[in-house]
C-alpha atoms as a PDB file:
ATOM      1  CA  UNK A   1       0.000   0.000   0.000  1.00  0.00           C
ATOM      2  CA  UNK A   2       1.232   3.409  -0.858  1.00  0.00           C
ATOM      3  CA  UNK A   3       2.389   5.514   2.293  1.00  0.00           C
ATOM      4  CA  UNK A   4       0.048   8.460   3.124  1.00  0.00           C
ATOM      5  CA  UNK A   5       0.100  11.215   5.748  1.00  0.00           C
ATOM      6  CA  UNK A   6      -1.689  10.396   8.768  1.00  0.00           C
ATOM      7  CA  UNK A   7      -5.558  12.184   8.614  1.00  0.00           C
ATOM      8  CA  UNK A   8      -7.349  12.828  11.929  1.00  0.00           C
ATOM      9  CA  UNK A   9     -10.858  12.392  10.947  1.00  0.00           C
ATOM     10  CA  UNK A  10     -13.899  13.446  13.704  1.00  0.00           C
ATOM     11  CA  UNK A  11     -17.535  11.523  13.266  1.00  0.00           C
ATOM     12  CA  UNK A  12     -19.954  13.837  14.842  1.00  0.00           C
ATOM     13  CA  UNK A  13     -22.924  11.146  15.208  1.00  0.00           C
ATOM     14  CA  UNK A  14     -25.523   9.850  17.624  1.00  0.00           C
ATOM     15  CA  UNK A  15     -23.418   6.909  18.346  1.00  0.00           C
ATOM     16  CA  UNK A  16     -21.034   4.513  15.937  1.00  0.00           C
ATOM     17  CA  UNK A  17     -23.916   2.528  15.219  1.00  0.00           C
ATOM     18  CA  UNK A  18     -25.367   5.410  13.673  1.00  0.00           C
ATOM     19  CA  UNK A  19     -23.421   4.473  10.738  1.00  0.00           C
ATOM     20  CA  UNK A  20     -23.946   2.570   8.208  1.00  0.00           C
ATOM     21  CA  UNK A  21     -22.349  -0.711   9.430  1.00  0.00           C
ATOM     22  CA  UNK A  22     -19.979  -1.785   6.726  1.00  0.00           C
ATOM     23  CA  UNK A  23     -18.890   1.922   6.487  1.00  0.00           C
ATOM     24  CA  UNK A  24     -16.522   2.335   9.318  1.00  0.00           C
ATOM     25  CA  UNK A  25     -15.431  -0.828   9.340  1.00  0.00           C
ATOM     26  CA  UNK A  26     -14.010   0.435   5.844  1.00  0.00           C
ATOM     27  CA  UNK A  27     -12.003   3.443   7.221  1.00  0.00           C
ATOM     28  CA  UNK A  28     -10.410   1.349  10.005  1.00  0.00           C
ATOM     29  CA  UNK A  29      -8.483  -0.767   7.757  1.00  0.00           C
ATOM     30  CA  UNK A  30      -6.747   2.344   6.257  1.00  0.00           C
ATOM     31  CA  UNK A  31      -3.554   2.898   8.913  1.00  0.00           C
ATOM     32  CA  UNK A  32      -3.114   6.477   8.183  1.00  0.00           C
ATOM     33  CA  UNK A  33      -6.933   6.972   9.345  1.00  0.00           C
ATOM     34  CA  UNK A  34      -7.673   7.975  12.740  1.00  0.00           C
ATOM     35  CA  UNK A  35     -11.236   7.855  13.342  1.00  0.00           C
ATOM     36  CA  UNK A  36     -12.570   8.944  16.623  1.00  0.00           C
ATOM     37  CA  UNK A  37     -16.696   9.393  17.327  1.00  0.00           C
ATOM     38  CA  UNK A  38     -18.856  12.041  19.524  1.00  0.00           C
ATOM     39  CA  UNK A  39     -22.350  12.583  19.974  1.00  0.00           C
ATOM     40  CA  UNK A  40     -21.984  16.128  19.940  1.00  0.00           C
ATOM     41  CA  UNK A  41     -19.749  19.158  17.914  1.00  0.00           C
ATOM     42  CA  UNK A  42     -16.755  19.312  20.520  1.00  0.00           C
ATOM     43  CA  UNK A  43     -15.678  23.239  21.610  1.00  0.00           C
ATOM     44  CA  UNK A  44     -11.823  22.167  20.435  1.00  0.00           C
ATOM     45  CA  UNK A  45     -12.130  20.786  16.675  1.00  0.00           C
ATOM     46  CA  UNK A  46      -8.382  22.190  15.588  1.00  0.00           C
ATOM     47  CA  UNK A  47      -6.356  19.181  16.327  1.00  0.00           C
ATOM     48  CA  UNK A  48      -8.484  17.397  13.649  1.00  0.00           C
ATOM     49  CA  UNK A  49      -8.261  17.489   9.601  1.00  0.00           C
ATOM     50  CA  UNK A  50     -11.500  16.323   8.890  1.00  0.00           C
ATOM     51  CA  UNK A  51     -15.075  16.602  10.527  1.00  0.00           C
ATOM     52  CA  UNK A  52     -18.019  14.227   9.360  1.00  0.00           C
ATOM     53  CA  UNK A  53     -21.389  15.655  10.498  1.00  0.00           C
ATOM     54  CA  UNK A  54     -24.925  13.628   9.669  1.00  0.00           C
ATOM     55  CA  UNK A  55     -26.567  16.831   8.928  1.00  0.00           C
ATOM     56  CA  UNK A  56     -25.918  20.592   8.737  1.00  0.00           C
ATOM     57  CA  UNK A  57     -25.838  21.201  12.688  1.00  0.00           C
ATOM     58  CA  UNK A  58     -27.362  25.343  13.240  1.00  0.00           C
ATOM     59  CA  UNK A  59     -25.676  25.460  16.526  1.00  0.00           C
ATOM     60  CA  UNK A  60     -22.369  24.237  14.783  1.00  0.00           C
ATOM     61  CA  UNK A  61     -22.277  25.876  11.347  1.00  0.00           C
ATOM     62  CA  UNK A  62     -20.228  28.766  12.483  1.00  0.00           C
ATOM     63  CA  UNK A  63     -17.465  26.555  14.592  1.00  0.00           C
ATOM     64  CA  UNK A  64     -17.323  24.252  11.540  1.00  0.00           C
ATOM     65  CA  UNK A  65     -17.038  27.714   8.933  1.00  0.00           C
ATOM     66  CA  UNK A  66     -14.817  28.695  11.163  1.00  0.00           C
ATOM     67  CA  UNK A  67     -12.578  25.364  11.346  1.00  0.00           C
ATOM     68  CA  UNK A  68     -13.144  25.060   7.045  1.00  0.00           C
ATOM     69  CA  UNK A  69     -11.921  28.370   7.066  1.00  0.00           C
ATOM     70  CA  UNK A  70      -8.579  27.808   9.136  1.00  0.00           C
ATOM     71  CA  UNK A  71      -7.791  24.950   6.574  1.00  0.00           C
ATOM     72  CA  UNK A  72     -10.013  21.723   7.784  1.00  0.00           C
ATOM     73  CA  UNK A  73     -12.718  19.968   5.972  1.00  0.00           C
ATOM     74  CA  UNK A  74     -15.936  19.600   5.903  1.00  0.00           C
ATOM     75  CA  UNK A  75     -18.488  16.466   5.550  1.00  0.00           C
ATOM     76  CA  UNK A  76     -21.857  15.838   5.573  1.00  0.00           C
ATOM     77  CA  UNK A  77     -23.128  12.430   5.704  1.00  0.00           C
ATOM     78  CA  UNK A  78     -26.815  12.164   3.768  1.00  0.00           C
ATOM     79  CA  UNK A  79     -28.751   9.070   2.891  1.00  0.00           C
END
């Protein structure tokens, strides 16, 4: 496999199971992923690269414009 950067990728979801199952089971066998999960928009997002949100979040759009803004990304998860 073909060396990559490590990416520090932040699922904001209910829970893990929120996900579709086969998903995340996906990312994990990619080394130079590291996934963690939260039920809600932490107040410290900088010391990730990526956030995955299941929806556009009101109470977190300007954080996450914020965080986009400063360099991260963005994703929303839709059916």
């Amino acid at each position: 496999m073909m060396p990559h950067p490590p990416i520090s990728v932040l699922f904001v979801v209910e829970d893990e199971f929120s996900l579709p199952h086969s998903f995340p089971a996906y990312l994990k066998f990619m080394p130079h992923l590291n996934l963690s999960v939260a039920s809600q928009l932490p107040a410290e997002i900088s010391n990730y690269d990526m956030v995955v949100t299941r929806n556009l979040q009101n109470e977190g759009a300007e954080h996450l414009s914020q965080f986009v803004e400063n360099g991260g990304s963005w994703l929303i998860l839709v059916h």
